[in-house]
PDB file of N, CA and C in Angstrom:
ATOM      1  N   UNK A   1     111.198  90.252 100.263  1.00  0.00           N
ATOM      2  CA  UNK A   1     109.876  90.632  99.777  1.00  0.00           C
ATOM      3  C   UNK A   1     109.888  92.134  99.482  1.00  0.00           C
ATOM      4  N   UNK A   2     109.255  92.243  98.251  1.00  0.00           N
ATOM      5  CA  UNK A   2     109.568  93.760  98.154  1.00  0.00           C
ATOM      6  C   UNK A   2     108.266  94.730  98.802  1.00  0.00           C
ATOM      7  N   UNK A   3     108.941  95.734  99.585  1.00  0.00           N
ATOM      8  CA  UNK A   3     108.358  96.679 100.548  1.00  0.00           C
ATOM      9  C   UNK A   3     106.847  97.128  99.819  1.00  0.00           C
ATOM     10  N   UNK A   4     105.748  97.014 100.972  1.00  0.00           N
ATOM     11  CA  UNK A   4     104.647  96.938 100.610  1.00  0.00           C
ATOM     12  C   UNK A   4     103.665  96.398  99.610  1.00  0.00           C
ATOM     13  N   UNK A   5     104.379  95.464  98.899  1.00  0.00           N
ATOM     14  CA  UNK A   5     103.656  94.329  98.670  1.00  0.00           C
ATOM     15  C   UNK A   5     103.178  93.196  99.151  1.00  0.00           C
ATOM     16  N   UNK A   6     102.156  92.743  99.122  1.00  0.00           N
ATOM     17  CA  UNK A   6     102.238  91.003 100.061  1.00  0.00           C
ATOM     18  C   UNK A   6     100.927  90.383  99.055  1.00  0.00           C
ATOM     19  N   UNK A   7     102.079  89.415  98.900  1.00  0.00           N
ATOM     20  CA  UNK A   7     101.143  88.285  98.083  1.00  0.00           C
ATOM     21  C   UNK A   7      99.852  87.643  98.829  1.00  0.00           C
ATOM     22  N   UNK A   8      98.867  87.238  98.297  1.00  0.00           N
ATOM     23  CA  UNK A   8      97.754  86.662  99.181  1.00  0.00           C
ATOM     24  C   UNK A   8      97.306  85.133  98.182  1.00  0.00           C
ATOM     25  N   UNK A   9      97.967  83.656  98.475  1.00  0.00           N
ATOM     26  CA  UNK A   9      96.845  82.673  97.690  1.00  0.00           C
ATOM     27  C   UNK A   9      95.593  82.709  97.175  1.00  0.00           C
ATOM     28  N   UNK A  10      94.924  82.002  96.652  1.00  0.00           N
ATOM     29  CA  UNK A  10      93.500  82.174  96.221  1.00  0.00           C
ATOM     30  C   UNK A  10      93.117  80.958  95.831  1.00  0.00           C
ATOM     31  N   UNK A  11      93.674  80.546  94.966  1.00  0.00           N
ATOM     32  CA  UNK A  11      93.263  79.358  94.324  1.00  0.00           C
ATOM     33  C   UNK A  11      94.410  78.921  93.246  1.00  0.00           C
ATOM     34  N   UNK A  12      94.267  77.656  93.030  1.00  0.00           N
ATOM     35  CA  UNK A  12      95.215  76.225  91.852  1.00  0.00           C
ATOM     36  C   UNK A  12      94.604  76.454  90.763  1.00  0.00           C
ATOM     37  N   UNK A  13      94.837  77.098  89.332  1.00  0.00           N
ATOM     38  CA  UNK A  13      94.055  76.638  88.869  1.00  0.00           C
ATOM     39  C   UNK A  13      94.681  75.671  87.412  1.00  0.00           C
ATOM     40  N   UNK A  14      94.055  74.489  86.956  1.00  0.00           N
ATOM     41  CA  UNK A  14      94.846  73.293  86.464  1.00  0.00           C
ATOM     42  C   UNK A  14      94.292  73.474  85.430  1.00  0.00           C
ATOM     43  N   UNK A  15      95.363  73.645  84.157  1.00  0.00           N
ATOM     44  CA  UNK A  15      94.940  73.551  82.741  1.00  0.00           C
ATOM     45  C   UNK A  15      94.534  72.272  82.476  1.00  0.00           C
ATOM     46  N   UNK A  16      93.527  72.177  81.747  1.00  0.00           N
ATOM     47  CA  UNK A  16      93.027  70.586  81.698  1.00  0.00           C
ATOM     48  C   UNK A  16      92.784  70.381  80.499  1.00  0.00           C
ATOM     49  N   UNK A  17      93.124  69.213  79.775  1.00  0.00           N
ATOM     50  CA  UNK A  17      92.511  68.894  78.175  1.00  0.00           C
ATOM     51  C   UNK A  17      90.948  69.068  77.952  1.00  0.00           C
ATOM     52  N   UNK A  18      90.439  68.267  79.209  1.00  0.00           N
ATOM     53  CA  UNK A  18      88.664  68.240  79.021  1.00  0.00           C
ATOM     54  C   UNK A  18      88.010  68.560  80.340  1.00  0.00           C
ATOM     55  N   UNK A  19      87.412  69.496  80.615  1.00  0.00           N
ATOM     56  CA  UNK A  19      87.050  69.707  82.221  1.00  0.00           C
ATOM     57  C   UNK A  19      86.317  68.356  82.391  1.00  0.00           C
ATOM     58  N   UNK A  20      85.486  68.179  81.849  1.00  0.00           N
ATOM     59  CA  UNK A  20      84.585  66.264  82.042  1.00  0.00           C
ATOM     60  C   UNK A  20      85.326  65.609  82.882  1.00  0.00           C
ATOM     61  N   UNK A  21      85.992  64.584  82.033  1.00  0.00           N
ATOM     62  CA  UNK A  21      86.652  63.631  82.905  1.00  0.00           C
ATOM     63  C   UNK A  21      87.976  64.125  84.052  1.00  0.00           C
ATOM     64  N   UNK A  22      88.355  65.492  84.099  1.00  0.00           N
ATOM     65  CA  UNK A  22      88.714  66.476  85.569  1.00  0.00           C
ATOM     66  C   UNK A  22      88.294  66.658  86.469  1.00  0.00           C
ATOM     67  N   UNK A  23      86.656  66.714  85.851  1.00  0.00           N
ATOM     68  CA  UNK A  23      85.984  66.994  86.993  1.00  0.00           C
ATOM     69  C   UNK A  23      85.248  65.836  87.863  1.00  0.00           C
ATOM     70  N   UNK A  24      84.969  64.824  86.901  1.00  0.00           N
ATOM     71  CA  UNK A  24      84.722  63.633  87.284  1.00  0.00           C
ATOM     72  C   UNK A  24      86.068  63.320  88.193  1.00  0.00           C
ATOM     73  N   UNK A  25      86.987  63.129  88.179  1.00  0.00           N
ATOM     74  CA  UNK A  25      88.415  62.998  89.366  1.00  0.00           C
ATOM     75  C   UNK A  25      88.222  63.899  90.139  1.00  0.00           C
ATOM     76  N   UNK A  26      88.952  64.779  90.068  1.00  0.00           N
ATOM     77  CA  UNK A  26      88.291  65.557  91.087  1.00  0.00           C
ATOM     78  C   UNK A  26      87.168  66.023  92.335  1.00  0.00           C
ATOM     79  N   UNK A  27      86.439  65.759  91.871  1.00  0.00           N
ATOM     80  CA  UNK A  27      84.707  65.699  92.633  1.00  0.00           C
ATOM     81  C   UNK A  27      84.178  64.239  92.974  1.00  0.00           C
ATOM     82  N   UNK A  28      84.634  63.365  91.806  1.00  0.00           N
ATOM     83  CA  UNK A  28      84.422  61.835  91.994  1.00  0.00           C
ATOM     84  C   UNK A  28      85.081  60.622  92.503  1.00  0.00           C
ATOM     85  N   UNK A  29      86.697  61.502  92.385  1.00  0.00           N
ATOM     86  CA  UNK A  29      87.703  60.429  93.221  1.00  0.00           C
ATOM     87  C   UNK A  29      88.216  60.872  94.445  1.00  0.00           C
ATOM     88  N   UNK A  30      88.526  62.759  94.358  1.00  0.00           N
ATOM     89  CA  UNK A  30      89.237  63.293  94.872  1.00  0.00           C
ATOM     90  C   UNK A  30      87.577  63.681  96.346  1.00  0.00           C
ATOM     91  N   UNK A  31      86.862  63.520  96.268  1.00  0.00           N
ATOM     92  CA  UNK A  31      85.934  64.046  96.897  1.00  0.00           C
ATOM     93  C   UNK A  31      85.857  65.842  97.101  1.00  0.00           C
ATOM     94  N   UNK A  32      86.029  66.499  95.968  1.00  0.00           N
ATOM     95  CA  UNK A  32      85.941  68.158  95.971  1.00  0.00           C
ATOM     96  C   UNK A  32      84.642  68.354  96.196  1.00  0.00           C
ATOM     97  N   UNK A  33      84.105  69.157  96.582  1.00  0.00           N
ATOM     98  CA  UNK A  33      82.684  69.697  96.223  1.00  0.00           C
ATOM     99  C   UNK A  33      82.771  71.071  95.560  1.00  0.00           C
ATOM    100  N   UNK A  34      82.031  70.797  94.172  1.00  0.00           N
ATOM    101  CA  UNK A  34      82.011  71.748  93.312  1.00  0.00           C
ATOM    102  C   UNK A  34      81.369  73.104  93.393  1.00  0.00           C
ATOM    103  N   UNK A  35      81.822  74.092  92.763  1.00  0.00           N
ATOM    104  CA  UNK A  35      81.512  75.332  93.484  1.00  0.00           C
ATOM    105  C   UNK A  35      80.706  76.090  92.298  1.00  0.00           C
ATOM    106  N   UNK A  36      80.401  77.547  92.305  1.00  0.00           N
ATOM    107  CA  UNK A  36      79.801  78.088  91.294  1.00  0.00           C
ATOM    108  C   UNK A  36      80.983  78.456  90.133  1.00  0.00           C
ATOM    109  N   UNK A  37      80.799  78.087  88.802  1.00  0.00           N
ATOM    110  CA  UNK A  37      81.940  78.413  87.817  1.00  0.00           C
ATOM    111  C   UNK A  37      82.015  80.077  87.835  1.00  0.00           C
ATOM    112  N   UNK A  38      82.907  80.271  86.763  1.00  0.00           N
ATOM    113  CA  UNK A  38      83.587  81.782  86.826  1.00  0.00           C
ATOM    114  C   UNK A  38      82.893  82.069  85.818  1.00  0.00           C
ATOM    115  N   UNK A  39      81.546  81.373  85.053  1.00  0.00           N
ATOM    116  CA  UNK A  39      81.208  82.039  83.591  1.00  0.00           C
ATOM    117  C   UNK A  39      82.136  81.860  82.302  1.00  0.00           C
ATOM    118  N   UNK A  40      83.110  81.722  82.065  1.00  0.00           N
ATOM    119  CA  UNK A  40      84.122  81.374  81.330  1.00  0.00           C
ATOM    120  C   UNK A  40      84.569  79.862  81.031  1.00  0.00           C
ATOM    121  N   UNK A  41      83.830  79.318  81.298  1.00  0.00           N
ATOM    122  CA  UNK A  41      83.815  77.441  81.054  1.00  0.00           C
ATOM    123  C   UNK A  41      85.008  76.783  81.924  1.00  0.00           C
ATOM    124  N   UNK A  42      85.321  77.583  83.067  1.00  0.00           N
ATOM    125  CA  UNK A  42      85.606  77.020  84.059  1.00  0.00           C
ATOM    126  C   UNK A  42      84.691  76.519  85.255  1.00  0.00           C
ATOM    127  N   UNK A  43      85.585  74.977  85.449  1.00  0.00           N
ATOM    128  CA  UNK A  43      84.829  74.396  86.703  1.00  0.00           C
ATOM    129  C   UNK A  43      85.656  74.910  88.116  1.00  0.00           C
ATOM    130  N   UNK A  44      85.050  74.679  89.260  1.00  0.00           N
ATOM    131  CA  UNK A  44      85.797  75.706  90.430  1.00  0.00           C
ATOM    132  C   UNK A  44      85.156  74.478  91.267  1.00  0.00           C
ATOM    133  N   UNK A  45      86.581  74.097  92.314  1.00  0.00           N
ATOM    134  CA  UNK A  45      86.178  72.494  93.725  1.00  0.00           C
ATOM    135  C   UNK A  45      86.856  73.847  94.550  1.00  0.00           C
ATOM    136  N   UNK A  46      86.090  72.889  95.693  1.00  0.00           N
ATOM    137  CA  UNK A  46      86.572  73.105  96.916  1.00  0.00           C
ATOM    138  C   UNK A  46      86.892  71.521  97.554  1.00  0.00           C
ATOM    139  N   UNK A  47      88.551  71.692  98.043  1.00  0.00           N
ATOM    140  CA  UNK A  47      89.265  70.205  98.437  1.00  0.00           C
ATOM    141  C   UNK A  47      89.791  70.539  99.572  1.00  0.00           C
ATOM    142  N   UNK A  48      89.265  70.255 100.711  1.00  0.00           N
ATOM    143  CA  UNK A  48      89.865  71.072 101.982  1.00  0.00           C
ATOM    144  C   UNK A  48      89.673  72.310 101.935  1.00  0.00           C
ATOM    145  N   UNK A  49      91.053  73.011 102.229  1.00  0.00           N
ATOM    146  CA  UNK A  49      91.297  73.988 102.299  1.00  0.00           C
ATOM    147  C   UNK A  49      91.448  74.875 100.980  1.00  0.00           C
ATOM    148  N   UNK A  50      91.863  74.099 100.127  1.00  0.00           N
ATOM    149  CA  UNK A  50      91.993  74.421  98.568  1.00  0.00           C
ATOM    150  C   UNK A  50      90.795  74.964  97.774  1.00  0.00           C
ATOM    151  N   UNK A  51      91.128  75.652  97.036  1.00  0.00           N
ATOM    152  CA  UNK A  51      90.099  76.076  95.976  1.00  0.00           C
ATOM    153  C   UNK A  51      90.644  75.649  94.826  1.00  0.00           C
ATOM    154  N   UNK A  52      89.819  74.752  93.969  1.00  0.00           N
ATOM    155  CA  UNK A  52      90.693  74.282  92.043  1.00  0.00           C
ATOM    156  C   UNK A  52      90.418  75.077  91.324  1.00  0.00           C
ATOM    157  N   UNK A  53      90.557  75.478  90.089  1.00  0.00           N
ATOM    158  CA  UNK A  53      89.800  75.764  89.079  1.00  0.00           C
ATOM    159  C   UNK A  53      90.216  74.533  87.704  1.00  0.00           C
ATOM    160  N   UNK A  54      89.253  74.370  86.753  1.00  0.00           N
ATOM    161  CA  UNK A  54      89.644  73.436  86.042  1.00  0.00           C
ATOM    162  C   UNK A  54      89.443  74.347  84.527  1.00  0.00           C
ATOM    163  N   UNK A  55      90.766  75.031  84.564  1.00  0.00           N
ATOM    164  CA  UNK A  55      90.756  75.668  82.831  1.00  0.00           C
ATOM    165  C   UNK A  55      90.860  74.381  81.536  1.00  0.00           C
ATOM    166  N   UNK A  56      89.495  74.327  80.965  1.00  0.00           N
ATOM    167  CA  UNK A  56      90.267  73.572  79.910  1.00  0.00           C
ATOM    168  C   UNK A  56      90.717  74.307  78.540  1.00  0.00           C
ATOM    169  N   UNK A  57      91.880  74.483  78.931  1.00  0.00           N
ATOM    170  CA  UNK A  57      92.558  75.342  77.669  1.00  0.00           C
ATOM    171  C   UNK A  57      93.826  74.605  76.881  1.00  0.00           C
ATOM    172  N   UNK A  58      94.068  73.005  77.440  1.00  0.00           N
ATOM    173  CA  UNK A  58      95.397  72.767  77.144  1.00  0.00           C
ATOM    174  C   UNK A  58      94.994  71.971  75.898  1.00  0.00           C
ATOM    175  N   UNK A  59      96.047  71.424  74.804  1.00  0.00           N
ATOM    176  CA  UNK A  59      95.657  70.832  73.694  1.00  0.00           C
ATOM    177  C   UNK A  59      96.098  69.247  73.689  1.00  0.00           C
ATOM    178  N   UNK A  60      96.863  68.919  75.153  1.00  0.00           N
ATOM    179  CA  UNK A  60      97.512  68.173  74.532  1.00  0.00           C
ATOM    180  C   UNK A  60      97.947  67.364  76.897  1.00  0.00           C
ATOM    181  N   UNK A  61      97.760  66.554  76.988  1.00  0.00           N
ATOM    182  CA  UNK A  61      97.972  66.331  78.637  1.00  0.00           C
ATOM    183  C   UNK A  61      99.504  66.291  78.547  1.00  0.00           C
ATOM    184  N   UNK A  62     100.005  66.808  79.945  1.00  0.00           N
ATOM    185  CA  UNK A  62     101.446  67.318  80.450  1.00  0.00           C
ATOM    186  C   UNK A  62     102.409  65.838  79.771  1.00  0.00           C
ATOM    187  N   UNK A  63     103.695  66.571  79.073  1.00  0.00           N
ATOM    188  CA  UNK A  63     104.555  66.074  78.726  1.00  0.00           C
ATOM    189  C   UNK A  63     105.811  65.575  80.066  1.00  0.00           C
ATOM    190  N   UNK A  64     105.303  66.704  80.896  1.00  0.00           N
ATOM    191  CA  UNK A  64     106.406  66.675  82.178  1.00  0.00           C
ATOM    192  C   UNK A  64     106.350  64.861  82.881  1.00  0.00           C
ATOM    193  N   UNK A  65     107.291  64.534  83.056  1.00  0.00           N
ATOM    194  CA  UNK A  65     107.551  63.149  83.462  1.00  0.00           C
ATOM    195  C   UNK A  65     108.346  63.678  85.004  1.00  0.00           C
ATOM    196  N   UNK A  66     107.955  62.440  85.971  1.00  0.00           N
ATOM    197  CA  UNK A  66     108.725  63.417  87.342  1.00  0.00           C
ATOM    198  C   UNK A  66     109.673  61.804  87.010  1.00  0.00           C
ATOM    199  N   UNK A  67     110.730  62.164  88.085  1.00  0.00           N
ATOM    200  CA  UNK A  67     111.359  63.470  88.151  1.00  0.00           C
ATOM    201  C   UNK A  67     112.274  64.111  87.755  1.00  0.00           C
ATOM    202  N   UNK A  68     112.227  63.866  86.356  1.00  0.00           N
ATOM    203  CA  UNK A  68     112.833  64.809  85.249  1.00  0.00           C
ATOM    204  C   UNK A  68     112.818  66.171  84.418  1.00  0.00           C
ATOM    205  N   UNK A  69     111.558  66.573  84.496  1.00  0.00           N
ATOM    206  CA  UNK A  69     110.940  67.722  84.910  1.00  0.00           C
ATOM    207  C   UNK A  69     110.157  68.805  85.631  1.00  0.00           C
ATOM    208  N   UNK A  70     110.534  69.667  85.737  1.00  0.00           N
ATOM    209  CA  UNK A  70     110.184  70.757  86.605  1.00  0.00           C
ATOM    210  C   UNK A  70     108.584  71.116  86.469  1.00  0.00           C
ATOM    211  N   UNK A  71     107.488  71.162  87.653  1.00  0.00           N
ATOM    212  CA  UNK A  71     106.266  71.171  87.562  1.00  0.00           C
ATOM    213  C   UNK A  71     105.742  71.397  89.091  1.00  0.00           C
ATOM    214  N   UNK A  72     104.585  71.711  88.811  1.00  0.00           N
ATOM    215  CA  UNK A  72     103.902  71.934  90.160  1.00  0.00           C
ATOM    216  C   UNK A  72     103.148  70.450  90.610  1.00  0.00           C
ATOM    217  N   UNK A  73     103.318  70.026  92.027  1.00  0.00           N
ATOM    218  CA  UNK A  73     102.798  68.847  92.102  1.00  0.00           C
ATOM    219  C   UNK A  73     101.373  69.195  93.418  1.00  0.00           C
ATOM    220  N   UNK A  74     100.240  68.853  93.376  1.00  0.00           N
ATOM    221  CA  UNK A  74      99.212  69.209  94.276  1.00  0.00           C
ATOM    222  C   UNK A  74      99.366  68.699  95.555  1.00  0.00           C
ATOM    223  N   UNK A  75      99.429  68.705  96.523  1.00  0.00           N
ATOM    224  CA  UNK A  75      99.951  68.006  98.093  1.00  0.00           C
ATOM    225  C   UNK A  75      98.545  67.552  98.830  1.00  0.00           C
ATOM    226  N   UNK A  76      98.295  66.603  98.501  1.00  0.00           N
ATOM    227  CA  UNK A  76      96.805  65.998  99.662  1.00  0.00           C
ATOM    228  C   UNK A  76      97.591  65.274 100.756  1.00  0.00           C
ATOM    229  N   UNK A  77      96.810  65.234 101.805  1.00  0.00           N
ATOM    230  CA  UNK A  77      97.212  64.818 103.238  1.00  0.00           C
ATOM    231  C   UNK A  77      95.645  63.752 103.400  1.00  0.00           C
ATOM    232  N   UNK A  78      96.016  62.283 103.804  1.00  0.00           N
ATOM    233  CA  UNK A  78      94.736  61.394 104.324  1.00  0.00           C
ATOM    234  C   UNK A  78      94.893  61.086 105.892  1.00  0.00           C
ATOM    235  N   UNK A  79      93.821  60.868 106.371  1.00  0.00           N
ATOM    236  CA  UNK A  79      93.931  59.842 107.852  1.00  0.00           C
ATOM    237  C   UNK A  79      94.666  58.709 107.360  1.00  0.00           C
ATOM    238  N   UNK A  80      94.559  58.317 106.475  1.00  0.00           N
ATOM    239  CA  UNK A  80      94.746  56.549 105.572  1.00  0.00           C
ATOM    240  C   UNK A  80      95.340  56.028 104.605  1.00  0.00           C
ATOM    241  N   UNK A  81      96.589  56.059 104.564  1.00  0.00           N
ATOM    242  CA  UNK A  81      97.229  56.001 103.112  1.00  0.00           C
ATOM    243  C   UNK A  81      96.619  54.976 102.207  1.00  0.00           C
ATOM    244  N   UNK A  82      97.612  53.891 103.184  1.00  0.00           N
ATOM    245  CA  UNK A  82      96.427  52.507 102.718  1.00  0.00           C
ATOM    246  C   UNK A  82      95.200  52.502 102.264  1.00  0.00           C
ATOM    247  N   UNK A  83      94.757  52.720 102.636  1.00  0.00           N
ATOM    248  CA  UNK A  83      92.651  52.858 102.054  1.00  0.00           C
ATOM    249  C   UNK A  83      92.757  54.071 101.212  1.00  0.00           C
ATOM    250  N   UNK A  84      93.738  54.883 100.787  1.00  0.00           N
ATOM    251  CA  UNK A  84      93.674  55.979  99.904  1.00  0.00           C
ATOM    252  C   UNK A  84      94.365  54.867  98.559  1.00  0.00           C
ATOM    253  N   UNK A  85      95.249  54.682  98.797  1.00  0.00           N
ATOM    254  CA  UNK A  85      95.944  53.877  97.747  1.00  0.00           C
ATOM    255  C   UNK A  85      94.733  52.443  97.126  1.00  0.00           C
ATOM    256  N   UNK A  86      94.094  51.963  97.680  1.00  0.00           N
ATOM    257  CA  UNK A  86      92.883  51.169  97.392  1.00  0.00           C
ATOM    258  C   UNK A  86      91.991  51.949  97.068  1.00  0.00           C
ATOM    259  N   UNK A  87      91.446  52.828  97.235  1.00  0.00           N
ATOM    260  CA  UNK A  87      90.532  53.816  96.700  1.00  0.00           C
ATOM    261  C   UNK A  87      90.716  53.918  95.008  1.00  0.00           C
ATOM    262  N   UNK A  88      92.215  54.849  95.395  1.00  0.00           N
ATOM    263  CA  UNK A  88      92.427  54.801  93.808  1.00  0.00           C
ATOM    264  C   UNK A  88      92.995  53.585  92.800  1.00  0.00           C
ATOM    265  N   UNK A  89      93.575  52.741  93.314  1.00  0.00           N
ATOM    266  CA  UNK A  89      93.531  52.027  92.404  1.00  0.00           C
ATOM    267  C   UNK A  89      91.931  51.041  92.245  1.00  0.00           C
ATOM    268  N   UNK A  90      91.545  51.159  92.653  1.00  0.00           N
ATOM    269  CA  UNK A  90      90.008  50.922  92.576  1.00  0.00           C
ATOM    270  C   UNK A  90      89.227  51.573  91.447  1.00  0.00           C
ATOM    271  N   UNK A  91      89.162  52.693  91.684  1.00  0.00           N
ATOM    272  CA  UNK A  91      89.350  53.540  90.331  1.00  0.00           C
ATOM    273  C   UNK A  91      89.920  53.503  89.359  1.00  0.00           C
ATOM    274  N   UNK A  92      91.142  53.094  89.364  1.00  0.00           N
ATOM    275  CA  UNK A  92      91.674  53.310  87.782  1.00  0.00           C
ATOM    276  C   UNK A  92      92.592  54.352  87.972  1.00  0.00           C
ATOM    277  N   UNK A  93      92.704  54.853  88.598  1.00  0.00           N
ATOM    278  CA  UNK A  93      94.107  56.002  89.052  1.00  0.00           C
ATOM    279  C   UNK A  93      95.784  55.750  88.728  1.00  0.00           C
ATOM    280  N   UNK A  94      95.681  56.088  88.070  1.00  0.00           N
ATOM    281  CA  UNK A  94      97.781  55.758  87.649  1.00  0.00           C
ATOM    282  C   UNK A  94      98.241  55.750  89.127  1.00  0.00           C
ATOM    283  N   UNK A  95      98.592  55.015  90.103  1.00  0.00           N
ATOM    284  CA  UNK A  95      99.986  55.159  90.589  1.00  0.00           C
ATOM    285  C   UNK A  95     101.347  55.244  90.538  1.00  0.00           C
ATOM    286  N   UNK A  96     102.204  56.241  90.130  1.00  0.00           N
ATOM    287  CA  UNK A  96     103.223  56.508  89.976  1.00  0.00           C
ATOM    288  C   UNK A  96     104.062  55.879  91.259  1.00  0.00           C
ATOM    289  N   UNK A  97     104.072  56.106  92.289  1.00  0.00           N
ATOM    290  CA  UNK A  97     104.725  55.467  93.178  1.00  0.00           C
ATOM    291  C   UNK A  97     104.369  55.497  94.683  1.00  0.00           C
ATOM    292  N   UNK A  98     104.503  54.387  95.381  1.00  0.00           N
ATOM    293  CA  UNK A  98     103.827  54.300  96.419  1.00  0.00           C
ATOM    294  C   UNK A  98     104.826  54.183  97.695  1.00  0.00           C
ATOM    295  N   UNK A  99     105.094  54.542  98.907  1.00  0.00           N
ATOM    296  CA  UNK A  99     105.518  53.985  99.791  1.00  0.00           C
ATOM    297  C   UNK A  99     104.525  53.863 101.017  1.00  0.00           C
ATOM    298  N   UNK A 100     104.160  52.872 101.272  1.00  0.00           N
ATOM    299  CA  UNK A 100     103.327  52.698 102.337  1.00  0.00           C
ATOM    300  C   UNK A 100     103.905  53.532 103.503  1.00  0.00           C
ATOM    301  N   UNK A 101     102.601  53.850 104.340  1.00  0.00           N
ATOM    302  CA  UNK A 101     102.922  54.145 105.628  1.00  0.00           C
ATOM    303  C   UNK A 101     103.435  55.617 105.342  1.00  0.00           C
ATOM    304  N   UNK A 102     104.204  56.692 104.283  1.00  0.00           N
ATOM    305  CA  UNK A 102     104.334  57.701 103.829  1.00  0.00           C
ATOM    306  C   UNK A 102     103.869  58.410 103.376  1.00  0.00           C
ATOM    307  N   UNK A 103     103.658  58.157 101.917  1.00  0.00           N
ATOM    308  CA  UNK A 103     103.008  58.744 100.279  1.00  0.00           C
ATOM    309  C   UNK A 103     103.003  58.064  99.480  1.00  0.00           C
ATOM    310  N   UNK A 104     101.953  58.661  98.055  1.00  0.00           N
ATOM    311  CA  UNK A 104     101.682  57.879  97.493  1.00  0.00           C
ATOM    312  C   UNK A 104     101.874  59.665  96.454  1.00  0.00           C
ATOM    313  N   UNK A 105     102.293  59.496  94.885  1.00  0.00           N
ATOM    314  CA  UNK A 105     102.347  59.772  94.212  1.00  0.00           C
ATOM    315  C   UNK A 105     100.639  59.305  93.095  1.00  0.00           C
ATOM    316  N   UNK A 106      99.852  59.939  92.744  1.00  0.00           N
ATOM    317  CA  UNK A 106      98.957  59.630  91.759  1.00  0.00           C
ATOM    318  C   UNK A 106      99.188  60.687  90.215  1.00  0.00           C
ATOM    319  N   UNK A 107      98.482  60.775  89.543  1.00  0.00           N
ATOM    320  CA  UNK A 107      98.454  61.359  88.220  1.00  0.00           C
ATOM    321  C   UNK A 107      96.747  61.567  87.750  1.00  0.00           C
ATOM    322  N   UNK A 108      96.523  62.612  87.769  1.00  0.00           N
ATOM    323  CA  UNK A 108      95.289  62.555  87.282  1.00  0.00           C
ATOM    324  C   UNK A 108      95.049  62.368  85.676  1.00  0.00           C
ATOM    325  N   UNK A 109      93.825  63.027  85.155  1.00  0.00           N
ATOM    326  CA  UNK A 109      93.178  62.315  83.657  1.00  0.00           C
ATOM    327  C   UNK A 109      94.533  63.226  82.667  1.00  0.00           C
ATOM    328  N   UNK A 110      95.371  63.657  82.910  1.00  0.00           N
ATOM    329  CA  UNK A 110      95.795  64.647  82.601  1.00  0.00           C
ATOM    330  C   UNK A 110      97.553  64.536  82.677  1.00  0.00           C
ATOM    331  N   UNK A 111      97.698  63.131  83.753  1.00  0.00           N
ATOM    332  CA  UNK A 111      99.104  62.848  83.909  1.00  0.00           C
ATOM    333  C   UNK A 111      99.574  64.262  84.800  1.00  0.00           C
ATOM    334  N   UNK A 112      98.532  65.044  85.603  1.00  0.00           N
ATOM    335  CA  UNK A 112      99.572  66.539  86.275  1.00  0.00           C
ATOM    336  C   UNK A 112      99.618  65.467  87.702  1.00  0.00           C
ATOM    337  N   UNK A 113     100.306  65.651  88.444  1.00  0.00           N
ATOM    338  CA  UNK A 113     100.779  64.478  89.386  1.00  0.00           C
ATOM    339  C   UNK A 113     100.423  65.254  91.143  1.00  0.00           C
ATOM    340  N   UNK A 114      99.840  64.293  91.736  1.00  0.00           N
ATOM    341  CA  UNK A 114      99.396  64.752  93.113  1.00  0.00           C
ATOM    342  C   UNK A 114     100.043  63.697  94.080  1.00  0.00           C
ATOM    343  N   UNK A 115     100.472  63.905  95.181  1.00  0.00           N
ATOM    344  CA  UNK A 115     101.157  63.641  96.257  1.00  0.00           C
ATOM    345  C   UNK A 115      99.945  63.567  97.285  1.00  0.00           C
ATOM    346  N   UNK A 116     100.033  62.113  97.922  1.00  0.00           N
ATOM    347  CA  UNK A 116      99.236  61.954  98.864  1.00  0.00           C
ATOM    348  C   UNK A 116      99.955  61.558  99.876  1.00  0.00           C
ATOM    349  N   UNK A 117      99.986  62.356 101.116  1.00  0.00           N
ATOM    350  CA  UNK A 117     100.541  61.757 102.372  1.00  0.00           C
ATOM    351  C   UNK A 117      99.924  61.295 103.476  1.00  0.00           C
ATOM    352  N   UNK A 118     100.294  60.432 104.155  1.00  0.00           N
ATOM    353  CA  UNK A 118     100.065  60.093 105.870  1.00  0.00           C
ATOM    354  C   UNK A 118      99.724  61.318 106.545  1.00  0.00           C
ATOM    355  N   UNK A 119      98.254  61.652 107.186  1.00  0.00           N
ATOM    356  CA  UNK A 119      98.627  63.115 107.629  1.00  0.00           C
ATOM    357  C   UNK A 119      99.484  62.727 108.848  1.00  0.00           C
ATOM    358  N   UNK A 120     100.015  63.720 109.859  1.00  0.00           N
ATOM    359  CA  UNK A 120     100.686  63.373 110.870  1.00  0.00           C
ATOM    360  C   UNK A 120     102.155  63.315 111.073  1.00  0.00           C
ATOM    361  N   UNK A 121     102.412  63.136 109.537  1.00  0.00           N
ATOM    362  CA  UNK A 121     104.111  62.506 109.377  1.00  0.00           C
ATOM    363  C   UNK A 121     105.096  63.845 109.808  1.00  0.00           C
ATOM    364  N   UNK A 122     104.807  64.605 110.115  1.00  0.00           N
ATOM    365  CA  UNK A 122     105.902  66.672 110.222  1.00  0.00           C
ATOM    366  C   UNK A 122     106.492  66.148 111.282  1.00  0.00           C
TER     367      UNK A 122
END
């Protein structure tokens, strides 16, 4: 680390084709509670511990396919995999891949890909 610098987190923030149906996932599947925007036609969740922002600046949803390309993937932790994995496919949620009792891989409106685990599993 270079001397007297130190990085500090803040917030994710996810280029999105349409904040709408982002934010609808997000707030509607993901249970975020939405925060005050930045003025700039960003939407802003709070997901746990996380802060989102939802830039919609992209033209076109992620080309990245896992795991063949290199990308940032979002990490949620449930009490419940099971009842998380019914949740979303209840919804309409892409499952990319599931292993019970572990994780569950999802994809939001956007194909950017989130990781849901068993909390507990470390």
């Amino acid at each position: 680390m270079p001397r007297g610098v130190r990085f500090a987190g803040r917030a994710v923030t996810i280029a999105c084709t349409d904040r709408r149906p982002s934010g609808r996932f997000y707030e509607g599947v993901l249970g975020a509670g939405r925060l005050p925007g930045d003025g700039y036609g960003c939407s802003w969740f709070r997901l746990g511990a996380l802060t989102l922002t939802l830039m919609p600046n992209a033209a076109e949803p992620s080309p990245a396919e896992f795991p063949n390309h290199a990308m940032p993937v979002l990490w949620l932790e449930v009490a419940d995999l099971a009842a998380a994995h019914r949740h979303l496919v209840r919804r309409k949620v892409p499952v990319v891949e599931y292993h019970p009792g572990e994780f569950l891989l999802a994809a939001d409106p956007d194909g950017l890909l989130i990781e849901v685990w068993q909390a507990g599993l470390e």
